[in-house]
PDB file of N, CA and C in Angstrom:
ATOM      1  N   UNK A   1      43.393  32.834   2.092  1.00  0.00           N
ATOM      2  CA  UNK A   1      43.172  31.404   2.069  1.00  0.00           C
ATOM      3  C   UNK A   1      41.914  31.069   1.262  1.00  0.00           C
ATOM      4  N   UNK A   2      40.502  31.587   1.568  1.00  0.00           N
ATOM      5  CA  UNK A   2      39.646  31.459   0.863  1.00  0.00           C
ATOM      6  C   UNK A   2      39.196  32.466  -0.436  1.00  0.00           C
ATOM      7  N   UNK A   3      38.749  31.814  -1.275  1.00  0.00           N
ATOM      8  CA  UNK A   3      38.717  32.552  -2.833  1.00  0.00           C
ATOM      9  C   UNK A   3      37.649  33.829  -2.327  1.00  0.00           C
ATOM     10  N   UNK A   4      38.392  34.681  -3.110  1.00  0.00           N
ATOM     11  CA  UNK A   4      37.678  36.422  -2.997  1.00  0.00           C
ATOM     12  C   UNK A   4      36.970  36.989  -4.023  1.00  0.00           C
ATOM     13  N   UNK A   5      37.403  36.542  -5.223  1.00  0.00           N
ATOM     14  CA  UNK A   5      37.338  37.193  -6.489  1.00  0.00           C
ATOM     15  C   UNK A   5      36.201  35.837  -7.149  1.00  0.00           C
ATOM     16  N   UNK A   6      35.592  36.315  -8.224  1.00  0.00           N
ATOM     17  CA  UNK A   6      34.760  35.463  -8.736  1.00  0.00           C
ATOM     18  C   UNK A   6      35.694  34.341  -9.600  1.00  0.00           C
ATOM     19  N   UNK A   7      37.164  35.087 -10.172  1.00  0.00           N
ATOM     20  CA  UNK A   7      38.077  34.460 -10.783  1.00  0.00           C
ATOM     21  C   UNK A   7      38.288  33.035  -9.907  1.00  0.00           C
ATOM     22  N   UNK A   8      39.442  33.880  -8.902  1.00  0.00           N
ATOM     23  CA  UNK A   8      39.293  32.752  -7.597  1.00  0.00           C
ATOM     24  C   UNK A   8      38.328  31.376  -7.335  1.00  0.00           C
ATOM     25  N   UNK A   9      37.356  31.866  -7.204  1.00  0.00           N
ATOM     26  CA  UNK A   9      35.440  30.724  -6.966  1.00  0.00           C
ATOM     27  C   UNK A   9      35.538  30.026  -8.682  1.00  0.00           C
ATOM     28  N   UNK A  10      35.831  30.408  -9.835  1.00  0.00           N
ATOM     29  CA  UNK A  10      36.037  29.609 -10.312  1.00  0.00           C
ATOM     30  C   UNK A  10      37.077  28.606 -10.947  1.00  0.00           C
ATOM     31  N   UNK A  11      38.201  29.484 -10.270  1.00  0.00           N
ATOM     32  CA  UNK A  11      39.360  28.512 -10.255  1.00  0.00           C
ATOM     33  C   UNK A  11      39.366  27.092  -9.373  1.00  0.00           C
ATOM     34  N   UNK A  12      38.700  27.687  -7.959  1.00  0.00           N
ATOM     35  CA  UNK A  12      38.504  26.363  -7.639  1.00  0.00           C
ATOM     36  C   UNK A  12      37.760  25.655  -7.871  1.00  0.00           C
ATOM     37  N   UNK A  13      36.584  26.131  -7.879  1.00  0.00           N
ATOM     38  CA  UNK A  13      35.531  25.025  -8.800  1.00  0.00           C
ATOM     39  C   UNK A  13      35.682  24.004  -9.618  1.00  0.00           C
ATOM     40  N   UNK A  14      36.484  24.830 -10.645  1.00  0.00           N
ATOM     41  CA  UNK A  14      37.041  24.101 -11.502  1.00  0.00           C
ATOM     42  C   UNK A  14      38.167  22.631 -11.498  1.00  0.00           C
ATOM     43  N   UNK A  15      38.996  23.486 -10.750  1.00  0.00           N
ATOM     44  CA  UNK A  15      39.889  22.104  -9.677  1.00  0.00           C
ATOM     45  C   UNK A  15      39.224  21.044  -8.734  1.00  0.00           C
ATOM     46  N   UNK A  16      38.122  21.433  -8.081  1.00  0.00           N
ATOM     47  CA  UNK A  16      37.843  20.918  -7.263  1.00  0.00           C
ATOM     48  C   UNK A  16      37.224  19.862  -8.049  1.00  0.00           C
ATOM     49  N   UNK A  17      36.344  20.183  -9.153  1.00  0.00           N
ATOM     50  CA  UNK A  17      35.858  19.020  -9.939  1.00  0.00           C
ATOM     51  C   UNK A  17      36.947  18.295 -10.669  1.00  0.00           C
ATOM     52  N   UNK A  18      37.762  19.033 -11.234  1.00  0.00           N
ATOM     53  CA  UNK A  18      38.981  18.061 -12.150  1.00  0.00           C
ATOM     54  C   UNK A  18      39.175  16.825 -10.703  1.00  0.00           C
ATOM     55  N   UNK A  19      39.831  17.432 -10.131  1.00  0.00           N
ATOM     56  CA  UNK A  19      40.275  16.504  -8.161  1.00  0.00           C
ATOM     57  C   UNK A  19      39.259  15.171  -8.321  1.00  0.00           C
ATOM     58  N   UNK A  20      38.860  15.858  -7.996  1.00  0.00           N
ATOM     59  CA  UNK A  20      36.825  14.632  -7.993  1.00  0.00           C
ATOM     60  C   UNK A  20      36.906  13.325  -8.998  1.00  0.00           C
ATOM     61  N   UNK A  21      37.328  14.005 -10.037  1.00  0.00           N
ATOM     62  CA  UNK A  21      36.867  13.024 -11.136  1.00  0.00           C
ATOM     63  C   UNK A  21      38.422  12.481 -11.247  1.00  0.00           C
ATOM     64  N   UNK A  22      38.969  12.794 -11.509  1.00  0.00           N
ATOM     65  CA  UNK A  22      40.880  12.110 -11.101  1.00  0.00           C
ATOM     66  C   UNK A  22      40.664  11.243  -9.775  1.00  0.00           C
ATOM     67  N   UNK A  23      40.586  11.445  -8.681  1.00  0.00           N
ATOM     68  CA  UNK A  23      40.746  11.032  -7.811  1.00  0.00           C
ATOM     69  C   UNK A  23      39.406   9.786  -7.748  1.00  0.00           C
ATOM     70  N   UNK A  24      38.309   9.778  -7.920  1.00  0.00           N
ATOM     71  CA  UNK A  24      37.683   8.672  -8.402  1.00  0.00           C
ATOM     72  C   UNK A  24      37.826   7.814  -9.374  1.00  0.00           C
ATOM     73  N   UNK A  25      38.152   8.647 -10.478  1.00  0.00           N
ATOM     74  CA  UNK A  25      38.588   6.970 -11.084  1.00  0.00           C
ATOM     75  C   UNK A  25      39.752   6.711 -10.947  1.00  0.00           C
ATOM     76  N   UNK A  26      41.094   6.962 -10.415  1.00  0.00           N
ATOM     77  CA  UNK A  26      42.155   6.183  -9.822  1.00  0.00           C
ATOM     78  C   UNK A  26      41.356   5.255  -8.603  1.00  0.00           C
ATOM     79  N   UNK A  27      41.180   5.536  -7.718  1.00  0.00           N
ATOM     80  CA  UNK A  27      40.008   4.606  -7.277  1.00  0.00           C
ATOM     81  C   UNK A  27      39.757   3.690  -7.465  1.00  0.00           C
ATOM     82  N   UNK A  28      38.809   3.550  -8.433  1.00  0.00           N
ATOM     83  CA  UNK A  28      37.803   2.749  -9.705  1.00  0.00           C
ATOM     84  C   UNK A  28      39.093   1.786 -10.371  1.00  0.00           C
ATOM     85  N   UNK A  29      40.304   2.322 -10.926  1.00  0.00           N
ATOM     86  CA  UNK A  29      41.221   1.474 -11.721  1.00  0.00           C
ATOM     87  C   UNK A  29      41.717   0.772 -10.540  1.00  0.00           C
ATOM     88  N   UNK A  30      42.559   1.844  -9.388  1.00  0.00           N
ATOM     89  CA  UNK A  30      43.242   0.846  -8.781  1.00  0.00           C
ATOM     90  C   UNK A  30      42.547  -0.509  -8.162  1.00  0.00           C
ATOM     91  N   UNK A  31      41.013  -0.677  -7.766  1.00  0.00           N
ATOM     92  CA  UNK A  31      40.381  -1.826  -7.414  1.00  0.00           C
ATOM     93  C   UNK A  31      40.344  -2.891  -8.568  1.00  0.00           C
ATOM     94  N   UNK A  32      40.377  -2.560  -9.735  1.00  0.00           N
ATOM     95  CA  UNK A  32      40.088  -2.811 -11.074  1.00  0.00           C
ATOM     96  C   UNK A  32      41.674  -3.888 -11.396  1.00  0.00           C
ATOM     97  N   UNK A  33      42.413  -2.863 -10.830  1.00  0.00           N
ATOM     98  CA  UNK A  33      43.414  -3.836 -11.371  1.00  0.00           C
ATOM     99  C   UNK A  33      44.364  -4.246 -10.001  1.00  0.00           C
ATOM    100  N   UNK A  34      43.677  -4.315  -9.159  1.00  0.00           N
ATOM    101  CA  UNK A  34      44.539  -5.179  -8.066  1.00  0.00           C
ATOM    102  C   UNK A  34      43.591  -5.880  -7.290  1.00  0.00           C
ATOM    103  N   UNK A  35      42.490  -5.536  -7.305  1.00  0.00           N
ATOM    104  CA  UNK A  35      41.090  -6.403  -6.948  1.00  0.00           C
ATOM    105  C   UNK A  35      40.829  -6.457  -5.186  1.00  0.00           C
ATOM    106  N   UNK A  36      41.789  -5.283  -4.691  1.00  0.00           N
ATOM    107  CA  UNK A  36      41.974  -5.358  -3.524  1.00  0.00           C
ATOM    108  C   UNK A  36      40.580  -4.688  -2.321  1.00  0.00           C
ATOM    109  N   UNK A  37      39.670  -5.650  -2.015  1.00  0.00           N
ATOM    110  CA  UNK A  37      38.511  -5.245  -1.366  1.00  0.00           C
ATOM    111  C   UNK A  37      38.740  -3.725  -0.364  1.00  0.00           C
ATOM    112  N   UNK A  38      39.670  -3.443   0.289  1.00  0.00           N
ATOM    113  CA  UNK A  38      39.662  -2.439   0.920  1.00  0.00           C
ATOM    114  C   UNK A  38      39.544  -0.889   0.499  1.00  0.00           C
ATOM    115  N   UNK A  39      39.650  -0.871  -0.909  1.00  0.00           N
ATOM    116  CA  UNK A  39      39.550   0.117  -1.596  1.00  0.00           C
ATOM    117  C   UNK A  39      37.980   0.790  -1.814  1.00  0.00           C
ATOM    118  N   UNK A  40      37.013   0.004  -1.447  1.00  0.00           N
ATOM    119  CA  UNK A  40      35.691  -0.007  -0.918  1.00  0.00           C
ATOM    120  C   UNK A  40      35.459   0.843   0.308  1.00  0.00           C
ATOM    121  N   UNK A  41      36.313   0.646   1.284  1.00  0.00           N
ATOM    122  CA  UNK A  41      36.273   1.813   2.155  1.00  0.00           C
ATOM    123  C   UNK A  41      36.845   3.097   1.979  1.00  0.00           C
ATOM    124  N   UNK A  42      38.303   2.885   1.197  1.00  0.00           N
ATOM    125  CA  UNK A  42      38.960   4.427   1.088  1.00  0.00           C
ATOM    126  C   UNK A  42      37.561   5.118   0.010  1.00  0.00           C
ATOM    127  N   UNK A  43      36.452   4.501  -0.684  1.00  0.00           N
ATOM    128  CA  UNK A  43      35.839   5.347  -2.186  1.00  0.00           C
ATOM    129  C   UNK A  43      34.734   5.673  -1.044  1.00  0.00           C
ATOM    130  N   UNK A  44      34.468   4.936  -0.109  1.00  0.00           N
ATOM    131  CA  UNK A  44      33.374   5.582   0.802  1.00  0.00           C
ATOM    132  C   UNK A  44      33.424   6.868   1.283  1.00  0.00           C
ATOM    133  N   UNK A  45      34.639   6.681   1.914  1.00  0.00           N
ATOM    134  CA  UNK A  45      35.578   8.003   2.346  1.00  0.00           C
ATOM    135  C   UNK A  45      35.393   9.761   1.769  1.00  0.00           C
ATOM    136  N   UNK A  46      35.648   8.742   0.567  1.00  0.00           N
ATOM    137  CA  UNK A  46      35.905   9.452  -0.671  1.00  0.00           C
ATOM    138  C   UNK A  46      34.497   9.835  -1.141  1.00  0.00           C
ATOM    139  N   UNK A  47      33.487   9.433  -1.533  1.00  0.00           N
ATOM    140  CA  UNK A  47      32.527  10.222  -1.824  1.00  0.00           C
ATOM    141  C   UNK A  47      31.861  11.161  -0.727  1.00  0.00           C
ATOM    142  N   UNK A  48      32.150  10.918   0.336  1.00  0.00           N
ATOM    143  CA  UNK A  48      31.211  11.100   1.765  1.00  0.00           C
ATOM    144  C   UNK A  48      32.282  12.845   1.733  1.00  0.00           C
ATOM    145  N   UNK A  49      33.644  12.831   1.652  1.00  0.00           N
ATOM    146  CA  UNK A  49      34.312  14.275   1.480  1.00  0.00           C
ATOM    147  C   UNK A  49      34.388  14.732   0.773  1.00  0.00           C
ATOM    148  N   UNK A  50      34.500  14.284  -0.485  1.00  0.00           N
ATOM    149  CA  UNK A  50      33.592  15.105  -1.922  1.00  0.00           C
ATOM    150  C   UNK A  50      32.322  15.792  -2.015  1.00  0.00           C
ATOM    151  N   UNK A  51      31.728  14.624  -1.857  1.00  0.00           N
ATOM    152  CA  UNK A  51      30.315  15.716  -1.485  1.00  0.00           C
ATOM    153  C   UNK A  51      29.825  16.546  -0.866  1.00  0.00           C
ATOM    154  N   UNK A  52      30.611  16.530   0.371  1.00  0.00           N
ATOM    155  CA  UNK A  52      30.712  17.601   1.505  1.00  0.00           C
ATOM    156  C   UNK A  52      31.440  18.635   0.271  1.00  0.00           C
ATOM    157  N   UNK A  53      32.750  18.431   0.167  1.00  0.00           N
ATOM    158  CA  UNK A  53      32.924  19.760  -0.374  1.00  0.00           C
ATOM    159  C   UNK A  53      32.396  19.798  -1.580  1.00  0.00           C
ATOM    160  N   UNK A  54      32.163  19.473  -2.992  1.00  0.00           N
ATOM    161  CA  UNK A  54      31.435  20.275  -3.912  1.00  0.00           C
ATOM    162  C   UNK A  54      30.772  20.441  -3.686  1.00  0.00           C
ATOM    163  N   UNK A  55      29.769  20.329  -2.499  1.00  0.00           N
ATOM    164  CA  UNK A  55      28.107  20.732  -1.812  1.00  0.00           C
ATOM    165  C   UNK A  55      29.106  22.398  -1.661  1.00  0.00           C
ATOM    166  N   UNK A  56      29.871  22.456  -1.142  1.00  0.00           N
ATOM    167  CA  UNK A  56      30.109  23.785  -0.328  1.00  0.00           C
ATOM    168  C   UNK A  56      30.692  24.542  -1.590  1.00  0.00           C
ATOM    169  N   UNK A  57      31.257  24.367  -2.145  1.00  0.00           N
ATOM    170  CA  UNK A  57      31.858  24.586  -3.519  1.00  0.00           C
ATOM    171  C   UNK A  57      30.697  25.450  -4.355  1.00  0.00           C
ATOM    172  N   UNK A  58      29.952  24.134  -4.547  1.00  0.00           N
ATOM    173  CA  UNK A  58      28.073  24.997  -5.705  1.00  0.00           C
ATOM    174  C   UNK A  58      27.543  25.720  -4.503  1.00  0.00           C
ATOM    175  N   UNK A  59      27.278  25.770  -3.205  1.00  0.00           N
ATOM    176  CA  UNK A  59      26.666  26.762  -2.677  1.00  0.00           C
ATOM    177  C   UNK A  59      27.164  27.693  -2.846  1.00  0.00           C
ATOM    178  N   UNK A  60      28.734  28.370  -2.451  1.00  0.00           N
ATOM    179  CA  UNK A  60      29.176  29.159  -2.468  1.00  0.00           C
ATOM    180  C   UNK A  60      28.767  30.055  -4.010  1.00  0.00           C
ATOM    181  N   UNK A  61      29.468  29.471  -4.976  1.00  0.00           N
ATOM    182  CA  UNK A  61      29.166  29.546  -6.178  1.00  0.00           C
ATOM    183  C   UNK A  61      27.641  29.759  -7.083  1.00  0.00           C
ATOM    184  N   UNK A  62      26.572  29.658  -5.933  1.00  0.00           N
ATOM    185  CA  UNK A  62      25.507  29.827  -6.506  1.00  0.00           C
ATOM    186  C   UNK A  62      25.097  31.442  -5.480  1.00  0.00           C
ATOM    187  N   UNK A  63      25.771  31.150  -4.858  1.00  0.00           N
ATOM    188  CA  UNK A  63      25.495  32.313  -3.607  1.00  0.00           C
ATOM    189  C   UNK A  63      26.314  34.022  -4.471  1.00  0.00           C
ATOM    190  N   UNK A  64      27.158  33.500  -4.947  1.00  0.00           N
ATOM    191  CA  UNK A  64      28.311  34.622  -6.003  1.00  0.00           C
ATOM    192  C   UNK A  64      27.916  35.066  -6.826  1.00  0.00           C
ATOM    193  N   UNK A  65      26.678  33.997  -7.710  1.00  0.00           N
ATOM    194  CA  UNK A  65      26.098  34.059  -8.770  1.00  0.00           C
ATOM    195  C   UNK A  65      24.801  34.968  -8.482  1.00  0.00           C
ATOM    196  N   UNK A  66      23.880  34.966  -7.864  1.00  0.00           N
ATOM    197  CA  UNK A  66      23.295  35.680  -7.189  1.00  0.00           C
ATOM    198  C   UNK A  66      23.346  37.321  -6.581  1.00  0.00           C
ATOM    199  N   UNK A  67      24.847  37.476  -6.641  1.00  0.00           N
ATOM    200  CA  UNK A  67      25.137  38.782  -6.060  1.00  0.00           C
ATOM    201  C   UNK A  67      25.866  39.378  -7.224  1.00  0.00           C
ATOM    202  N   UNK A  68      26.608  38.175  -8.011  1.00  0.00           N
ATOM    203  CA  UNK A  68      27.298  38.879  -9.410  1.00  0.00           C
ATOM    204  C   UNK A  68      26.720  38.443 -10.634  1.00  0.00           C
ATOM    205  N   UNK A  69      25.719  39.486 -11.268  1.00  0.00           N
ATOM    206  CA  UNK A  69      25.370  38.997 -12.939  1.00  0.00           C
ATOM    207  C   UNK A  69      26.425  39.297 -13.847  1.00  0.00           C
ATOM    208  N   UNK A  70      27.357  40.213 -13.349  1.00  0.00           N
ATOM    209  CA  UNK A  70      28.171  40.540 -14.965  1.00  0.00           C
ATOM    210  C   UNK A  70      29.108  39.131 -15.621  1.00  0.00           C
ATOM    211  N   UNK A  71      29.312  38.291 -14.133  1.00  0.00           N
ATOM    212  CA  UNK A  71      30.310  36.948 -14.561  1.00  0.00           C
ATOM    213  C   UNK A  71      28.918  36.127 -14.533  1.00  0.00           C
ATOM    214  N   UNK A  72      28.207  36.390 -14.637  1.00  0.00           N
ATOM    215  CA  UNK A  72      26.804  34.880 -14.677  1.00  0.00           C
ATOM    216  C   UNK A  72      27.447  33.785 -15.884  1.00  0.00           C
ATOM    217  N   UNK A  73      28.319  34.152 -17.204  1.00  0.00           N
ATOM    218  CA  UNK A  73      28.284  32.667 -17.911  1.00  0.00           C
ATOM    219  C   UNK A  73      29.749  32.072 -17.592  1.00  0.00           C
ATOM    220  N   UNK A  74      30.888  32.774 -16.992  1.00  0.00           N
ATOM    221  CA  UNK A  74      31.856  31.985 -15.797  1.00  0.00           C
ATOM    222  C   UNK A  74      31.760  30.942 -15.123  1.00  0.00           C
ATOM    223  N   UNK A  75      30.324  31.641 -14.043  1.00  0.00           N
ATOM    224  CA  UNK A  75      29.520  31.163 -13.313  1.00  0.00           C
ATOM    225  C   UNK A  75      29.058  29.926 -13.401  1.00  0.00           C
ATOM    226  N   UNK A  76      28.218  29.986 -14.278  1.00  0.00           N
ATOM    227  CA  UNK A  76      27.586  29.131 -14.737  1.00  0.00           C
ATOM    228  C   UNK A  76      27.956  28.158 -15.828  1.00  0.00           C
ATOM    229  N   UNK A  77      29.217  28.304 -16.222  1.00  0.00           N
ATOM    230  CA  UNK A  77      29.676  27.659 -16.696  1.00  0.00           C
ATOM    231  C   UNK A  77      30.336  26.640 -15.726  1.00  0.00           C
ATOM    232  N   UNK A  78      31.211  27.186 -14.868  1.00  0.00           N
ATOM    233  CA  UNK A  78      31.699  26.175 -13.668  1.00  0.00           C
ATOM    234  C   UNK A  78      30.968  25.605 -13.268  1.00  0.00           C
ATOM    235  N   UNK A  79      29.818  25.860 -12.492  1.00  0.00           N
ATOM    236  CA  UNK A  79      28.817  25.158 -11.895  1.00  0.00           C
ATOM    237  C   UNK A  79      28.537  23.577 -13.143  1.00  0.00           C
ATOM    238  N   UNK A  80      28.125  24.059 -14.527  1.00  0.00           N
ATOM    239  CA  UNK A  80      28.201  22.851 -15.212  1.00  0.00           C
ATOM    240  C   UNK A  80      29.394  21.893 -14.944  1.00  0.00           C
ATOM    241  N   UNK A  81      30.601  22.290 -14.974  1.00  0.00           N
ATOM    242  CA  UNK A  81      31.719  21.593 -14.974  1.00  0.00           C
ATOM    243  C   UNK A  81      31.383  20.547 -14.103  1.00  0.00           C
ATOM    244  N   UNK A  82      31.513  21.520 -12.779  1.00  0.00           N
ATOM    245  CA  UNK A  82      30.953  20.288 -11.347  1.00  0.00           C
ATOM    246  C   UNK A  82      29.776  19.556 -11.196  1.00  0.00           C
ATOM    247  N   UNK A  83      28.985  19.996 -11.975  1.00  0.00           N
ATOM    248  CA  UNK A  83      27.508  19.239 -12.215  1.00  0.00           C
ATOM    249  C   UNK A  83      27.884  17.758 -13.053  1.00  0.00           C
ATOM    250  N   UNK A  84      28.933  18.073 -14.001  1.00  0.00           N
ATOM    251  CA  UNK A  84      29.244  16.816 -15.099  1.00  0.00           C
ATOM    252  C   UNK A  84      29.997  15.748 -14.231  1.00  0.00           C
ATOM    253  N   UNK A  85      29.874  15.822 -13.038  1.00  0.00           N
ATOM    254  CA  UNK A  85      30.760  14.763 -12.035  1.00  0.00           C
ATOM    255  C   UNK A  85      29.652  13.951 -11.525  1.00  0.00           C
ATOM    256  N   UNK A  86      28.497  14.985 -11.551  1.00  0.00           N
ATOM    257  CA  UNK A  86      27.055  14.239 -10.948  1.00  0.00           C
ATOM    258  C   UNK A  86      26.991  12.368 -11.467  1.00  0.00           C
ATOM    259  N   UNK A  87      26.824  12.338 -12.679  1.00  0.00           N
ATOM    260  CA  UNK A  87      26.574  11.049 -13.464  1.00  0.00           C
ATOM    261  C   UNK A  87      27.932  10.064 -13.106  1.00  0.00           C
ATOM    262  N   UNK A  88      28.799  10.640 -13.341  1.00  0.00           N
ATOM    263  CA  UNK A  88      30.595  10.290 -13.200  1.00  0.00           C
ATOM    264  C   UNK A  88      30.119   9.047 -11.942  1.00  0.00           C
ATOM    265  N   UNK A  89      29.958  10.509 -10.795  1.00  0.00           N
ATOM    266  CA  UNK A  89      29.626   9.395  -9.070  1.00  0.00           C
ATOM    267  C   UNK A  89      28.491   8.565  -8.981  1.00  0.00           C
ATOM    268  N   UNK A  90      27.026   8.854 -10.037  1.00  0.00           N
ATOM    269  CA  UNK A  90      26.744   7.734  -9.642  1.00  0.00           C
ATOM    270  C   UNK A  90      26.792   6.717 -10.232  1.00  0.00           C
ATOM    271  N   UNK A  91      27.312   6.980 -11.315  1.00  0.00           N
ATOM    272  CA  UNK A  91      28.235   5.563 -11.831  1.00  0.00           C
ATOM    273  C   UNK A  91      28.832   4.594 -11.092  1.00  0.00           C
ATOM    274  N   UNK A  92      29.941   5.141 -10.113  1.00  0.00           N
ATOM    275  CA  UNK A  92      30.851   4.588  -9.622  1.00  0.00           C
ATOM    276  C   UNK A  92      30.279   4.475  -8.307  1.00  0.00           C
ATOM    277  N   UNK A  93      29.245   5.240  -7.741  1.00  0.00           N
ATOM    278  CA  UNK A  93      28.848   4.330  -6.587  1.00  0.00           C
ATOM    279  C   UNK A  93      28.056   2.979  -7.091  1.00  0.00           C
ATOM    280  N   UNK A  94      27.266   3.185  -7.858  1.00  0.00           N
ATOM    281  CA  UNK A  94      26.259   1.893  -8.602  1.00  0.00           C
ATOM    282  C   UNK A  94      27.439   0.721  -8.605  1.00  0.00           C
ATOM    283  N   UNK A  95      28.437   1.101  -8.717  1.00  0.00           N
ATOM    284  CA  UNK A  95      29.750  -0.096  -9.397  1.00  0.00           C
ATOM    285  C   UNK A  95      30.510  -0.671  -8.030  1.00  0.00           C
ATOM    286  N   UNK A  96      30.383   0.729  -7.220  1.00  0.00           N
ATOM    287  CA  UNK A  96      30.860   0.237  -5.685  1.00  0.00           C
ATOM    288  C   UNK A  96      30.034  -1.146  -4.758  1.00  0.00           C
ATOM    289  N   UNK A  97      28.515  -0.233  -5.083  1.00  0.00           N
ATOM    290  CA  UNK A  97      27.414  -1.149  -4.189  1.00  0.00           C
ATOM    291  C   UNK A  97      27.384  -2.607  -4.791  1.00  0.00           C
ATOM    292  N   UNK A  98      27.614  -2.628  -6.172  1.00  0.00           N
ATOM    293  CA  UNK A  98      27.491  -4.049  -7.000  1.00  0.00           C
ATOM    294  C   UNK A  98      29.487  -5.101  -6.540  1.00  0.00           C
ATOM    295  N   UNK A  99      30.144  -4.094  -6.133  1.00  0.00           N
ATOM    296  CA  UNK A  99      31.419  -5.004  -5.838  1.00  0.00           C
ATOM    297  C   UNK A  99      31.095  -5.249  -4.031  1.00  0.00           C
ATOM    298  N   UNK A 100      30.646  -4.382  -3.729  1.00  0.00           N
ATOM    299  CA  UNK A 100      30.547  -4.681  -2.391  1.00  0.00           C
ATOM    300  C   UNK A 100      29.671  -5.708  -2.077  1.00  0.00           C
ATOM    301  N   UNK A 101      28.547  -5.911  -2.732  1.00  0.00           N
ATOM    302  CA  UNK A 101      27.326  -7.325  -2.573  1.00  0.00           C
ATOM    303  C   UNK A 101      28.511  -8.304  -3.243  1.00  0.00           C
ATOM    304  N   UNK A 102      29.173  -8.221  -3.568  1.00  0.00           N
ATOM    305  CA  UNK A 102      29.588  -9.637  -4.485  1.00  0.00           C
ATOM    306  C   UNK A 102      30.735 -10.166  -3.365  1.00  0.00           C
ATOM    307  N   UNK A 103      31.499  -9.114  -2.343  1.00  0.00           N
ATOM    308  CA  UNK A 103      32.302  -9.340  -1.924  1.00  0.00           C
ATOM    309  C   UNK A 103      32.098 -10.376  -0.181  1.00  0.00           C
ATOM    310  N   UNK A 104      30.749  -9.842  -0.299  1.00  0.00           N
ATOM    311  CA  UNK A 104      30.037 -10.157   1.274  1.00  0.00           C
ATOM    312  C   UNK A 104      29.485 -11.466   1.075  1.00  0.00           C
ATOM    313  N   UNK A 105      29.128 -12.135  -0.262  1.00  0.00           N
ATOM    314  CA  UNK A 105      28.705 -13.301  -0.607  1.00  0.00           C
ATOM    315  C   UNK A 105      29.287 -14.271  -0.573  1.00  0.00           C
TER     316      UNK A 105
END
């Protein structure tokens, strides 16, 4: 069930960030184009279990990295991948907090 191989740790990594960034901006569009306020709670949701898991995701992955140098630019290459989501979310929370003040007004 859980990844064994360094292959594995960066297969999911890798998914787990593609997931992240797909699954946020469907999000982001579907509020965008149906204007439907409740979608404010499902992105809450949504960042609050994302972050839980790519938190667990880069630990793991930094923890692998640490014990394995021969895959260090794998490694560390994934870790960038999921790092490039960093800016992505706070984009889209900045965009959340600014629809959510407008909505309470």
């Amino acid at each position: 069930m859980y990844p064994k191989t360094v292959i594995e740790y960066n297969s999911f990594g890798r998914k787990t960030a593609l997931a992240t960034f797909v699954t946020g901006s469907l999000i982001v569009a579907l509020y965008y184009y149906t204007a439907f306020s409740g979608m404010i709670f499902v992105s809450l949701f949504f960042i609050i279990s994302f972050f839980l898991l790519n938190t667990a995701v880069s630990v793991s992955l930094i923890k692998l990295l640490l014990k394995n140098k021969k895959d260090k630019k794998s490694i560390l290459t994934t870790l960038f991948l999921m790092s490039l989501n960093l800016p992505v979310g706070y984009a889209y929370l900045q965009l959340g907090f600014k629809i959510y003040a407008h909505t309470i007004n």
